[in-house]
ModelCIF file with pLDDT and N, C-alpha, C, O atoms, coordinates in Angstrom:
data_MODEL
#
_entry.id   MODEL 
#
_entity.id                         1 
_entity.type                       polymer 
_entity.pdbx_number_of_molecules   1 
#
_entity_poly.entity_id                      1 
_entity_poly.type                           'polypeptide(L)' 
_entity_poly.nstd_linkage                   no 
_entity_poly.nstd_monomer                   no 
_entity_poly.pdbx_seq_one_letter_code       
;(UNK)(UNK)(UNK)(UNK)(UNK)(UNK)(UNK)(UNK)(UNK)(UNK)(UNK)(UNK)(UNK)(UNK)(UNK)(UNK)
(UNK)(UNK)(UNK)(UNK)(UNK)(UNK)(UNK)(UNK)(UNK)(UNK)(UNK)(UNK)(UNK)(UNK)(UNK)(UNK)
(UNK)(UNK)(UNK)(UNK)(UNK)(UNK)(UNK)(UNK)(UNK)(UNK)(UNK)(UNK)(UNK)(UNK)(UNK)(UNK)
;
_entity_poly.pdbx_seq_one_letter_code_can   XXXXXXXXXXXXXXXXXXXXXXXXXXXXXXXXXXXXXXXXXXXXXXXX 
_entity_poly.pdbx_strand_id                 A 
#
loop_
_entity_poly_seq.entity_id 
_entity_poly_seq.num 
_entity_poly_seq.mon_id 
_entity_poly_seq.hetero 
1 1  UNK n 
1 2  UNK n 
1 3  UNK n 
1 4  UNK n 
1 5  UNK n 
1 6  UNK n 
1 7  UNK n 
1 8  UNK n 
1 9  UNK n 
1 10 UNK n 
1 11 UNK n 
1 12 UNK n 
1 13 UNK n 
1 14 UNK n 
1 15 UNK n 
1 16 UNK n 
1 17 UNK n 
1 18 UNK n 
1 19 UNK n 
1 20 UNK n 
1 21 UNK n 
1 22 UNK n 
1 23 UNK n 
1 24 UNK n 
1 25 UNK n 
1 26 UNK n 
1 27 UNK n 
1 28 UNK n 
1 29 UNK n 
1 30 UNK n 
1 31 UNK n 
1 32 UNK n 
1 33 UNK n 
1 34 UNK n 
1 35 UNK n 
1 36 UNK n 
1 37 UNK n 
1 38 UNK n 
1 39 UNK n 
1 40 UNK n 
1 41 UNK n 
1 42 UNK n 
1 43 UNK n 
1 44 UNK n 
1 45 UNK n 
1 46 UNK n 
1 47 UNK n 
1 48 UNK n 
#
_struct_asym.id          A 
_struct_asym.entity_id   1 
#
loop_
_ma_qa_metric.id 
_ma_qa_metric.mode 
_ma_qa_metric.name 
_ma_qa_metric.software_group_id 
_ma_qa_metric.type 
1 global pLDDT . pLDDT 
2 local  pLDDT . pLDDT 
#
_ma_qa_metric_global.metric_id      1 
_ma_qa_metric_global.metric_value   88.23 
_ma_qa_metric_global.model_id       1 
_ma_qa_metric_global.ordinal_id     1 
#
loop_
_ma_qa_metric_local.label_asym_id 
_ma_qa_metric_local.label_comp_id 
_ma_qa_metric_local.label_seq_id 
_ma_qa_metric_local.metric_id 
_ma_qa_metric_local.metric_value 
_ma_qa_metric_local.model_id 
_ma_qa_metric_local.ordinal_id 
A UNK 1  2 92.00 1 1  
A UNK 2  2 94.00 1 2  
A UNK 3  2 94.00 1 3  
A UNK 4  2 93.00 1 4  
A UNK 5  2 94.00 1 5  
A UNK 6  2 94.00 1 6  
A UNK 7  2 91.00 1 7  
A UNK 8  2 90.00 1 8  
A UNK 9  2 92.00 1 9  
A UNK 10 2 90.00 1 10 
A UNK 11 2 86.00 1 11 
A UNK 12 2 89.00 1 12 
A UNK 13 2 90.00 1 13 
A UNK 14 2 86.00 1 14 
A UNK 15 2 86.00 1 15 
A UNK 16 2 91.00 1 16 
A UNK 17 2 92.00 1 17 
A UNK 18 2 88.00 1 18 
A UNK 19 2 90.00 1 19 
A UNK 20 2 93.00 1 20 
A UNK 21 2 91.00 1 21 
A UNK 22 2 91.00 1 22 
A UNK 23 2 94.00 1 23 
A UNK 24 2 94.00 1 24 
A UNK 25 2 91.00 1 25 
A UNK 26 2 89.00 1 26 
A UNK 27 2 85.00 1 27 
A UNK 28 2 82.00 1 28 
A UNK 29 2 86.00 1 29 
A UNK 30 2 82.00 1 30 
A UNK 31 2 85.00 1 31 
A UNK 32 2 80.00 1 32 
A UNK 33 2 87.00 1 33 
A UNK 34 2 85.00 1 34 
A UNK 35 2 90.00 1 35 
A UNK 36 2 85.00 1 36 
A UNK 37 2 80.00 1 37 
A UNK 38 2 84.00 1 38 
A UNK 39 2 85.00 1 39 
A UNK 40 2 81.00 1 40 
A UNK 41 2 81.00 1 41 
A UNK 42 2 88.00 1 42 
A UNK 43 2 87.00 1 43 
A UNK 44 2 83.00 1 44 
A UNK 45 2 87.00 1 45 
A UNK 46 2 91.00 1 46 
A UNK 47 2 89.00 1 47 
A UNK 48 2 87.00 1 48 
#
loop_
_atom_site.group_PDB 
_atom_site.id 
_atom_site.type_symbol 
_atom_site.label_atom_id 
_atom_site.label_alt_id 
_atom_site.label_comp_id 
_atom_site.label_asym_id 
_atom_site.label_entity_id 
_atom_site.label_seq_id 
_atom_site.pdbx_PDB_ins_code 
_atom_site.Cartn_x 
_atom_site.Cartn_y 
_atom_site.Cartn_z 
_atom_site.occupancy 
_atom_site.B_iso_or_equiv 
_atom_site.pdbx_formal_charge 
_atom_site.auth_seq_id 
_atom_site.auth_comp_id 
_atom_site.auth_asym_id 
_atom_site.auth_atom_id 
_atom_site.pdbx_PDB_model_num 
ATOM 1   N N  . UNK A 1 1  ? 39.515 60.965 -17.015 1.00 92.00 ? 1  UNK A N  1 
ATOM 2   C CA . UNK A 1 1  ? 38.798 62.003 -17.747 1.00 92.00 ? 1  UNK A CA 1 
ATOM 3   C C  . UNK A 1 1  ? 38.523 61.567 -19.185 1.00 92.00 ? 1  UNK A C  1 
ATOM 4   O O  . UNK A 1 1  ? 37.518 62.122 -19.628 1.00 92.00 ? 1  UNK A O  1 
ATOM 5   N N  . UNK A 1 2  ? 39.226 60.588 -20.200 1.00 94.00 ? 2  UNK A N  1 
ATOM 6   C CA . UNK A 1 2  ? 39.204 60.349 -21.201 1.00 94.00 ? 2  UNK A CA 1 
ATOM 7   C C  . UNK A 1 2  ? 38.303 59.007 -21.721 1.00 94.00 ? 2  UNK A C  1 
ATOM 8   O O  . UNK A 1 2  ? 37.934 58.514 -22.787 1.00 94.00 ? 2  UNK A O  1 
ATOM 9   N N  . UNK A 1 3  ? 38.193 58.744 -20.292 1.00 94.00 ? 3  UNK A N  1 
ATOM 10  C CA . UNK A 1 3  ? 37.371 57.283 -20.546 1.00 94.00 ? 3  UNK A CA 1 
ATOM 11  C C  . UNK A 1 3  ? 36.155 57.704 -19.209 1.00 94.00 ? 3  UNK A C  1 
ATOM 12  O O  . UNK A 1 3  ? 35.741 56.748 -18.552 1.00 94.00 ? 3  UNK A O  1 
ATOM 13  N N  . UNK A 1 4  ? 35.657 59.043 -18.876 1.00 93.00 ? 4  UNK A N  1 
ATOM 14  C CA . UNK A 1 4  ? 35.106 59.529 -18.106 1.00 93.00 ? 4  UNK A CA 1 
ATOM 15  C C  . UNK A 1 4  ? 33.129 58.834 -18.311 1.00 93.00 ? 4  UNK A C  1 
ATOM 16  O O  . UNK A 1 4  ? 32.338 58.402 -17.472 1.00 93.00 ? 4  UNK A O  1 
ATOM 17  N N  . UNK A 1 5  ? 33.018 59.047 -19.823 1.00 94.00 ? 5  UNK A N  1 
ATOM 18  C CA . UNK A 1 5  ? 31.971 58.621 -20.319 1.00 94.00 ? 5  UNK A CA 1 
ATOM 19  C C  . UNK A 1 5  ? 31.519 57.278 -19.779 1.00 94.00 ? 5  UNK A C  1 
ATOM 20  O O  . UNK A 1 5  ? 30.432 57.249 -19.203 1.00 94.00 ? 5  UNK A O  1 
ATOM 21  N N  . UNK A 1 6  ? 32.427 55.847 -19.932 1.00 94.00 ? 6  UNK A N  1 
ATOM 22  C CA . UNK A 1 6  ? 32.211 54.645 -19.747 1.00 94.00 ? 6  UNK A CA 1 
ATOM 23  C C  . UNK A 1 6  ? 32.289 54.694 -18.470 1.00 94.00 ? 6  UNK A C  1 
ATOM 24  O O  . UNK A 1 6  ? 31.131 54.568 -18.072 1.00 94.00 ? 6  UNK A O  1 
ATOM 25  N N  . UNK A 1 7  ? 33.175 54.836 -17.346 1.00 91.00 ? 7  UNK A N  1 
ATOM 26  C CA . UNK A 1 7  ? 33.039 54.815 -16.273 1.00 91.00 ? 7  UNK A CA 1 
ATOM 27  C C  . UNK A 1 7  ? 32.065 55.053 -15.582 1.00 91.00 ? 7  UNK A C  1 
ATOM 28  O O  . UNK A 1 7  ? 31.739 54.204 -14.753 1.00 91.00 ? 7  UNK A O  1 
ATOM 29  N N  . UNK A 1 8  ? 31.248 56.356 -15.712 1.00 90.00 ? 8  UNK A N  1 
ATOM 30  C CA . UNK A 1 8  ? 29.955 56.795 -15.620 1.00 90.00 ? 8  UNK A CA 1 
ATOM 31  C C  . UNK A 1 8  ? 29.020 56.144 -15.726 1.00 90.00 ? 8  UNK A C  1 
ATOM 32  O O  . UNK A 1 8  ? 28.084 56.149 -14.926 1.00 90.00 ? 8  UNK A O  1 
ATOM 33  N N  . UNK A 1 9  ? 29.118 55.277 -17.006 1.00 92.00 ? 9  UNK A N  1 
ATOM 34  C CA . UNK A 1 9  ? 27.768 54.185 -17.602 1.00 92.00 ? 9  UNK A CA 1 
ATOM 35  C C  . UNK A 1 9  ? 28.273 53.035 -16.352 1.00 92.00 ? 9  UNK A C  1 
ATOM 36  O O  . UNK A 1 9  ? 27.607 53.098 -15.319 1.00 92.00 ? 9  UNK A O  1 
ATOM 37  N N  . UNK A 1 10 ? 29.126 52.252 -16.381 1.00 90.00 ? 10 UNK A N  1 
ATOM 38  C CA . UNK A 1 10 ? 29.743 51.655 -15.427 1.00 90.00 ? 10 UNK A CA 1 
ATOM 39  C C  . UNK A 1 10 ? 28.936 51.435 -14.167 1.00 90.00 ? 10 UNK A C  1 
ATOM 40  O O  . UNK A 1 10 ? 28.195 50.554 -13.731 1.00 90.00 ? 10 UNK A O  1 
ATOM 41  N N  . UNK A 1 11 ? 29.432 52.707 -13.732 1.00 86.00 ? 11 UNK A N  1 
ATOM 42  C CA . UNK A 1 11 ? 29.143 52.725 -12.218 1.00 86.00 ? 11 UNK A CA 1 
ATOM 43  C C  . UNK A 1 11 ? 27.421 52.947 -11.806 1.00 86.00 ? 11 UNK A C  1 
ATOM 44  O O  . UNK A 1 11 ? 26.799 52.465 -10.860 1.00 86.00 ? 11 UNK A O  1 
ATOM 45  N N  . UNK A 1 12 ? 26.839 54.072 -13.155 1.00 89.00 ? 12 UNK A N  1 
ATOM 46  C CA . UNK A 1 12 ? 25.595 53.893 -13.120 1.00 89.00 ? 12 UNK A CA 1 
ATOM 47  C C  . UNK A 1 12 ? 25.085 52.750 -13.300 1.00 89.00 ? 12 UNK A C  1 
ATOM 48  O O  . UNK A 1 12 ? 24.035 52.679 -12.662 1.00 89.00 ? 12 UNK A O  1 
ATOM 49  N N  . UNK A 1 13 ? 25.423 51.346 -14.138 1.00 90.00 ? 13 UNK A N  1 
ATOM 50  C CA . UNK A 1 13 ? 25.024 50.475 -14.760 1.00 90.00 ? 13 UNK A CA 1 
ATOM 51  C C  . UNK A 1 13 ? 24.483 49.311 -13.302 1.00 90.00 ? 13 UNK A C  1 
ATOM 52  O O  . UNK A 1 13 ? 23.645 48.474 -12.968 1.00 90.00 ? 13 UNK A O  1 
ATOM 53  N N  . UNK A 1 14 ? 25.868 50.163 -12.789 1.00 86.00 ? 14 UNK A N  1 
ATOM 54  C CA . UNK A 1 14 ? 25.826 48.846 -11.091 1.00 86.00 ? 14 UNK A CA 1 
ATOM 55  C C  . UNK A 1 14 ? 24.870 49.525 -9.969  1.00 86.00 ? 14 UNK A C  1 
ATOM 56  O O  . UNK A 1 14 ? 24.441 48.849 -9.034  1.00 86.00 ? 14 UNK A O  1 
ATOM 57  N N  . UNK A 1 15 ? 24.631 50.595 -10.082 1.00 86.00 ? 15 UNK A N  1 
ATOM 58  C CA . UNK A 1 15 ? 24.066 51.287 -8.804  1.00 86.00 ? 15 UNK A CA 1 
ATOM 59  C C  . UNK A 1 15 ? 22.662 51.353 -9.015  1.00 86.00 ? 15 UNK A C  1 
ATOM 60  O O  . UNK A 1 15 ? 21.850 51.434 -8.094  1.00 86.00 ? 15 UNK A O  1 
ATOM 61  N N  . UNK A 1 16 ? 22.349 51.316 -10.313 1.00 91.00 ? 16 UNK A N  1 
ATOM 62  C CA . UNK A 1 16 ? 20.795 51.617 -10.749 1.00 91.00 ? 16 UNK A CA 1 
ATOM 63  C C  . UNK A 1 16 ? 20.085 51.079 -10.230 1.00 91.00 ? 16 UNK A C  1 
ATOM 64  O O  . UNK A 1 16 ? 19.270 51.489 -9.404  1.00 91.00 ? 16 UNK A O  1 
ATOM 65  N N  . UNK A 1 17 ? 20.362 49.430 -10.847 1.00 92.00 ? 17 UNK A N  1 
ATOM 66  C CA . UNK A 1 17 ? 19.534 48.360 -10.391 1.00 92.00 ? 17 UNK A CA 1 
ATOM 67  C C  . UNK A 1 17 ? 19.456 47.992 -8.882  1.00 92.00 ? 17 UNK A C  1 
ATOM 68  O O  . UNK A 1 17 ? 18.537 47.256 -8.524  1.00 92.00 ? 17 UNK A O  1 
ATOM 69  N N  . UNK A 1 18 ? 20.421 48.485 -7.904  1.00 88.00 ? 18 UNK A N  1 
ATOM 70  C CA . UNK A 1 18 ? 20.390 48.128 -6.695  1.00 88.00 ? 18 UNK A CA 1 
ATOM 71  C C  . UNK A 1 18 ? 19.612 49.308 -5.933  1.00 88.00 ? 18 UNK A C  1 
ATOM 72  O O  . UNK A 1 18 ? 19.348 49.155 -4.741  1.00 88.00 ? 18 UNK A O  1 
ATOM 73  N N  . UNK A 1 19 ? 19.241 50.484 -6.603  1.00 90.00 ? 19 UNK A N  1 
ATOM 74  C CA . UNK A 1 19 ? 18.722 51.482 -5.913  1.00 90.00 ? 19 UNK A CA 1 
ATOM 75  C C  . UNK A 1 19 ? 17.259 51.227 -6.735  1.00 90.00 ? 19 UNK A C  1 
ATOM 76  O O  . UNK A 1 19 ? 16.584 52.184 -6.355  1.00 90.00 ? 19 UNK A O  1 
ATOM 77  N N  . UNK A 1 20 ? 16.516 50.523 -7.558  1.00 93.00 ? 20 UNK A N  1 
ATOM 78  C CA . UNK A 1 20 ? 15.523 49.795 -8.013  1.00 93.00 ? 20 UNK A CA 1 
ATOM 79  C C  . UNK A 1 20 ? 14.814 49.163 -6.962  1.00 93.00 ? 20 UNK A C  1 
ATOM 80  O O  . UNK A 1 20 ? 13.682 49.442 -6.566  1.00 93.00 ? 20 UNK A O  1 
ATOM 81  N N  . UNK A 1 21 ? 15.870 47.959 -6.391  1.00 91.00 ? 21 UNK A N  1 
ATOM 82  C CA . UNK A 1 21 ? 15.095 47.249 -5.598  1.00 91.00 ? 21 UNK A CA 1 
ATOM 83  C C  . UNK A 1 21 ? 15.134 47.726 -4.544  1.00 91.00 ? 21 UNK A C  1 
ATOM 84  O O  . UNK A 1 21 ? 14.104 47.522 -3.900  1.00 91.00 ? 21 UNK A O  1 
ATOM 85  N N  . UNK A 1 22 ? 16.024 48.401 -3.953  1.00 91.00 ? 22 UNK A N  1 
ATOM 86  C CA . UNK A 1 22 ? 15.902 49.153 -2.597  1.00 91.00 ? 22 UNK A CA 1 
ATOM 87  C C  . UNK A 1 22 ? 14.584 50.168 -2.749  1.00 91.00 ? 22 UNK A C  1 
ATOM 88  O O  . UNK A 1 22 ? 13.956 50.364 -1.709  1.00 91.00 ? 22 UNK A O  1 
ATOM 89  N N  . UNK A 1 23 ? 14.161 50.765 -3.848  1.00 94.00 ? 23 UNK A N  1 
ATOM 90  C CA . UNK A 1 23 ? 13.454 51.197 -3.736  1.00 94.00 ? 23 UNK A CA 1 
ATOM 91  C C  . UNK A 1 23 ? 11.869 50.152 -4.022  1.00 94.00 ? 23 UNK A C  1 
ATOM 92  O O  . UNK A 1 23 ? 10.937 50.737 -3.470  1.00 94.00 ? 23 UNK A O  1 
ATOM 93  N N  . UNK A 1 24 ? 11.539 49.246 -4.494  1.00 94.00 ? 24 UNK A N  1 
ATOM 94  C CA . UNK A 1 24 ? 10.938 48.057 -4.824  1.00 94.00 ? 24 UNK A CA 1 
ATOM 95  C C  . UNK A 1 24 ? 10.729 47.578 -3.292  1.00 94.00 ? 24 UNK A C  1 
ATOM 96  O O  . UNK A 1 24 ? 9.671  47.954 -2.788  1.00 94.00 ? 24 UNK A O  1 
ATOM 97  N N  . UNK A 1 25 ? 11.543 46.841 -2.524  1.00 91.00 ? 25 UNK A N  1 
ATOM 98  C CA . UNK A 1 25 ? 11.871 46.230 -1.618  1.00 91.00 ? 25 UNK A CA 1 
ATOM 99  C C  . UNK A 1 25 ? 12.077 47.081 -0.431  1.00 91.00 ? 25 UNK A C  1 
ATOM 100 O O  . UNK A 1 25 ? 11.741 46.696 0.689   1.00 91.00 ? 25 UNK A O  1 
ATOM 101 N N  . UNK A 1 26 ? 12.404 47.770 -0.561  1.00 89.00 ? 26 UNK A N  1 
ATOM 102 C CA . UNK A 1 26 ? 13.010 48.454 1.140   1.00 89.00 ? 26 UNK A CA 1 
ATOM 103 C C  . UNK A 1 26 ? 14.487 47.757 1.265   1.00 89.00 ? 26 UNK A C  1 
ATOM 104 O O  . UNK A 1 26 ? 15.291 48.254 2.054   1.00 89.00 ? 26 UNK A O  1 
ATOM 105 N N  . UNK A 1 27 ? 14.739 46.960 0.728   1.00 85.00 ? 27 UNK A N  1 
ATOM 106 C CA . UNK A 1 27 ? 16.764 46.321 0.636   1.00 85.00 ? 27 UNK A CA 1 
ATOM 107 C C  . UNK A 1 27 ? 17.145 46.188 -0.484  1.00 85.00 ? 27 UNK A C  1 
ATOM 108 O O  . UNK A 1 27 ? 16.501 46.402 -1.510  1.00 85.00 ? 27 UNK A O  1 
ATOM 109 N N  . UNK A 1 28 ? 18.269 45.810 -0.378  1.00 82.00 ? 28 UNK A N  1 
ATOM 110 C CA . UNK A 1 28 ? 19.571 45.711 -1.747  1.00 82.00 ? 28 UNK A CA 1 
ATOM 111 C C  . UNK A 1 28 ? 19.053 44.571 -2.105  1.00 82.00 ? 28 UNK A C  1 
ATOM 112 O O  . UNK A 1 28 ? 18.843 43.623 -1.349  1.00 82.00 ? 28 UNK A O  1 
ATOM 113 N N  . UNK A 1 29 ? 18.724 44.640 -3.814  1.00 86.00 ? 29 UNK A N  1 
ATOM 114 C CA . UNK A 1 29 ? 18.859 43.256 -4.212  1.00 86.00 ? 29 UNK A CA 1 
ATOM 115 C C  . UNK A 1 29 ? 20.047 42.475 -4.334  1.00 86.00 ? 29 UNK A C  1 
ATOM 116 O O  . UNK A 1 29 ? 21.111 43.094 -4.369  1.00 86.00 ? 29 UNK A O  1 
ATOM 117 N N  . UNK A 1 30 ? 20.066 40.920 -4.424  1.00 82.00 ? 30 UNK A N  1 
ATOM 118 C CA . UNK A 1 30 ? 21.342 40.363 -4.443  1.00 82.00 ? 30 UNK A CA 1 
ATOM 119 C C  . UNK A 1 30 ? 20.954 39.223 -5.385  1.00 82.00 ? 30 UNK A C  1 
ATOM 120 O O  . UNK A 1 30 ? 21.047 38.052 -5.016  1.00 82.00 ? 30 UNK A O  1 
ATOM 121 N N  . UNK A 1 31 ? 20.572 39.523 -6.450  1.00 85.00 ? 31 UNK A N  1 
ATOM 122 C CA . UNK A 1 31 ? 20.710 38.579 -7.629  1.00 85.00 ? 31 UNK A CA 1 
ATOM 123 C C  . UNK A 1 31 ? 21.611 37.716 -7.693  1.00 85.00 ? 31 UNK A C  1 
ATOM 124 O O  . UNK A 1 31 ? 21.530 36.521 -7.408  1.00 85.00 ? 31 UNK A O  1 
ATOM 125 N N  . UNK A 1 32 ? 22.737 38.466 -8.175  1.00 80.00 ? 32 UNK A N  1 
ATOM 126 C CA . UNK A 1 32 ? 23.590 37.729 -8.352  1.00 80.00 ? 32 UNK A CA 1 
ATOM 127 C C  . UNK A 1 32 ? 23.211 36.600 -9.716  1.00 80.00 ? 32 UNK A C  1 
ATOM 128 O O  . UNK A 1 32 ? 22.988 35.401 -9.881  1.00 80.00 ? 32 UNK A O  1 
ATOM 129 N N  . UNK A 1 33 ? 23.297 37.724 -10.429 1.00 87.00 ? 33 UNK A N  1 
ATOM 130 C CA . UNK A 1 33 ? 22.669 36.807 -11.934 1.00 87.00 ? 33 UNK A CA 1 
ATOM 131 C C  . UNK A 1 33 ? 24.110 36.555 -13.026 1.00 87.00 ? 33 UNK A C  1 
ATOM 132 O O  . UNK A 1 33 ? 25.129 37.246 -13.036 1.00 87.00 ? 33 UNK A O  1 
ATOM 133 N N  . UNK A 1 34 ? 23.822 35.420 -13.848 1.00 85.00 ? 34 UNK A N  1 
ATOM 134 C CA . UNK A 1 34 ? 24.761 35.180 -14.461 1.00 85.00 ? 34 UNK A CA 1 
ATOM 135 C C  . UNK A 1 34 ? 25.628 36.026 -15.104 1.00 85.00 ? 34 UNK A C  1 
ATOM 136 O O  . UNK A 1 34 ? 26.856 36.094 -15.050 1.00 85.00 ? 34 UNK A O  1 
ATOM 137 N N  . UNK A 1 35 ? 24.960 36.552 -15.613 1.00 90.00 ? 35 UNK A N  1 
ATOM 138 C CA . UNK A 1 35 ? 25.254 37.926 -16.461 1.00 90.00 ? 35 UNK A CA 1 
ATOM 139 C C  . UNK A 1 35 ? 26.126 39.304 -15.679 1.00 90.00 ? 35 UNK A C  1 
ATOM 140 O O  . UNK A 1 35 ? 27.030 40.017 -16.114 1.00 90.00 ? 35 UNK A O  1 
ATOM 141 N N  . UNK A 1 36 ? 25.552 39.299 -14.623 1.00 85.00 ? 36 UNK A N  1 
ATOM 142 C CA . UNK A 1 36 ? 26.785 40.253 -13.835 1.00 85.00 ? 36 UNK A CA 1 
ATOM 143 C C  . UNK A 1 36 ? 27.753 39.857 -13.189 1.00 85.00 ? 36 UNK A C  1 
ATOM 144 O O  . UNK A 1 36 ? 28.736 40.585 -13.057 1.00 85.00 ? 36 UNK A O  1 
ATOM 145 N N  . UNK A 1 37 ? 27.689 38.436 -12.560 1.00 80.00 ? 37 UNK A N  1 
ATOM 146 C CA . UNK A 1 37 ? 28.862 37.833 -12.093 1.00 80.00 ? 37 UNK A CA 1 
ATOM 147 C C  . UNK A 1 37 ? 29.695 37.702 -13.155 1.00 80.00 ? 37 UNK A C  1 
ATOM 148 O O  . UNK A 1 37 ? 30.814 37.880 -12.676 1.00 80.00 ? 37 UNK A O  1 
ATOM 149 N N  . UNK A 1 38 ? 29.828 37.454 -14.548 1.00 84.00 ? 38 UNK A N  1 
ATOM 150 C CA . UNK A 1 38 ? 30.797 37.954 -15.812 1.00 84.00 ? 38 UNK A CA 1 
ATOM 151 C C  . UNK A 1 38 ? 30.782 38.961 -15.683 1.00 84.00 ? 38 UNK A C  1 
ATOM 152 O O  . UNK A 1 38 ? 31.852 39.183 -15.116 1.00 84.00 ? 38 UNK A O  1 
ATOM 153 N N  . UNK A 1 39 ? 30.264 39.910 -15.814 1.00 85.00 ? 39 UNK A N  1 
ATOM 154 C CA . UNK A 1 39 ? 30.621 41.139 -16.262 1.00 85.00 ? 39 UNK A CA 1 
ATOM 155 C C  . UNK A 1 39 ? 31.169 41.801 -14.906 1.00 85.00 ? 39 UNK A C  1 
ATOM 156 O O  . UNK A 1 39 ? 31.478 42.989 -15.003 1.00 85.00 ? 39 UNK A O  1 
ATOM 157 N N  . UNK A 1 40 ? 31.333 41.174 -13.629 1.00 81.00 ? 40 UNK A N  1 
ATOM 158 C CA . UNK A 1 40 ? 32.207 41.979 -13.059 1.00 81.00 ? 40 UNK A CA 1 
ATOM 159 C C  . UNK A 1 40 ? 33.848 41.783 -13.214 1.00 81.00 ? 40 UNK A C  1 
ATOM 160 O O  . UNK A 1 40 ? 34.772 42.595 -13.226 1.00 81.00 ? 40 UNK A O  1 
ATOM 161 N N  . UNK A 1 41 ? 33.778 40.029 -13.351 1.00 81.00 ? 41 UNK A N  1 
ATOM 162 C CA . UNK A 1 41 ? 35.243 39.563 -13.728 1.00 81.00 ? 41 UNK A CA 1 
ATOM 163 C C  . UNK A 1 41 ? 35.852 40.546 -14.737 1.00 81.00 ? 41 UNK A C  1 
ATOM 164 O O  . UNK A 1 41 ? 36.850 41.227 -14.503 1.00 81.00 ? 41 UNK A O  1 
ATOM 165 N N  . UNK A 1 42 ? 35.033 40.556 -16.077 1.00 88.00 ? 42 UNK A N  1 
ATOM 166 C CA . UNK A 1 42 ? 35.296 41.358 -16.925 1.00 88.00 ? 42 UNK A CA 1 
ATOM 167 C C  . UNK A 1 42 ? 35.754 42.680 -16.819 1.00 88.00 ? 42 UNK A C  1 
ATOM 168 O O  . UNK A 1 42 ? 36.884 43.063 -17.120 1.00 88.00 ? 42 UNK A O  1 
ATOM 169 N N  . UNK A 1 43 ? 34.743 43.432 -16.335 1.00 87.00 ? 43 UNK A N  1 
ATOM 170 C CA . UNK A 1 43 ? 35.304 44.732 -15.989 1.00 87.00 ? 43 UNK A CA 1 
ATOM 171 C C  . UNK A 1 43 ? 36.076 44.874 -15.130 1.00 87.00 ? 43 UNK A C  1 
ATOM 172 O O  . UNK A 1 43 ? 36.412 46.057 -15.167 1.00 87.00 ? 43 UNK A O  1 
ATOM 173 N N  . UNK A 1 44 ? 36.781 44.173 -14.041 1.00 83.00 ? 44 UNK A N  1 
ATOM 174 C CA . UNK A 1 44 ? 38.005 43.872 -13.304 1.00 83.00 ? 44 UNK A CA 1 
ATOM 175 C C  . UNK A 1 44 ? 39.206 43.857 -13.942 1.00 83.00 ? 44 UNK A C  1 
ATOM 176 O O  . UNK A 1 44 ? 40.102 44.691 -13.816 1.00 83.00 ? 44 UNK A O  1 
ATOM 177 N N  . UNK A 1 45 ? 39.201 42.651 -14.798 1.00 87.00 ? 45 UNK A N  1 
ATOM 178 C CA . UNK A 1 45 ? 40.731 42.737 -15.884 1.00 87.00 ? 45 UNK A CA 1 
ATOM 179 C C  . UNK A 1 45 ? 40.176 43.193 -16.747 1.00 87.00 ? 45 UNK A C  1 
ATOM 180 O O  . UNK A 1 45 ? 40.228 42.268 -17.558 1.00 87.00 ? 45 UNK A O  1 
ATOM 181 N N  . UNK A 1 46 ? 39.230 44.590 -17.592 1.00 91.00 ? 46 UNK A N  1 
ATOM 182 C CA . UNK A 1 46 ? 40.437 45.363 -18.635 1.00 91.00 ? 46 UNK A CA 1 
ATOM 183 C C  . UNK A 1 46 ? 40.518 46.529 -17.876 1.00 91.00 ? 46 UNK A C  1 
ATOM 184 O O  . UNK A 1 46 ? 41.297 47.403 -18.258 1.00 91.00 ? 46 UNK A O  1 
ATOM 185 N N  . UNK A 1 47 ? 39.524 46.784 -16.373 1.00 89.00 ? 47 UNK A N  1 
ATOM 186 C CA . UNK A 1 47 ? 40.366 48.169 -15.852 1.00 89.00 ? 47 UNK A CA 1 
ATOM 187 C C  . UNK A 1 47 ? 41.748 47.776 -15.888 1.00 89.00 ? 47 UNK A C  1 
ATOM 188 O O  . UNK A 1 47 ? 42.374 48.424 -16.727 1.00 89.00 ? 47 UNK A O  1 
ATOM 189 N N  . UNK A 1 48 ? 42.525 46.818 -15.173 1.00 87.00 ? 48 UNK A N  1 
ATOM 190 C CA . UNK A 1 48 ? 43.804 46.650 -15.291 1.00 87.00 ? 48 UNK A CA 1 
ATOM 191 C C  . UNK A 1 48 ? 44.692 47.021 -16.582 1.00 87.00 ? 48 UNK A C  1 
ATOM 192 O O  . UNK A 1 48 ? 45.906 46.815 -16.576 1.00 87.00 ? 48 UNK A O  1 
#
């Protein structure tokens, strides 16, 4: 609840772009771009 805000951005941040190309495409994109393969490591260890 206290970190309710970021989580939100978070989870929107990841779902957006994949409901983009699904909507673009008719499927899930799978980039897999530099930039989010860090930033998932990342957001992995400091949820911890």
């Amino acid at each position: 609840q206290r970190e309710l805000a970021f989580i939100v951005l978070a989870a929107a941040g990841f779902t957006a772009p994949l409901l983009a190309g699904f909507i673009k495409f008719g499927r899930l994109p799978s980039y897999h771009t530099w930039i989010s393969k860090a930033s998932a490591v990342v957001i992995g260890v400091t949820a911890f």
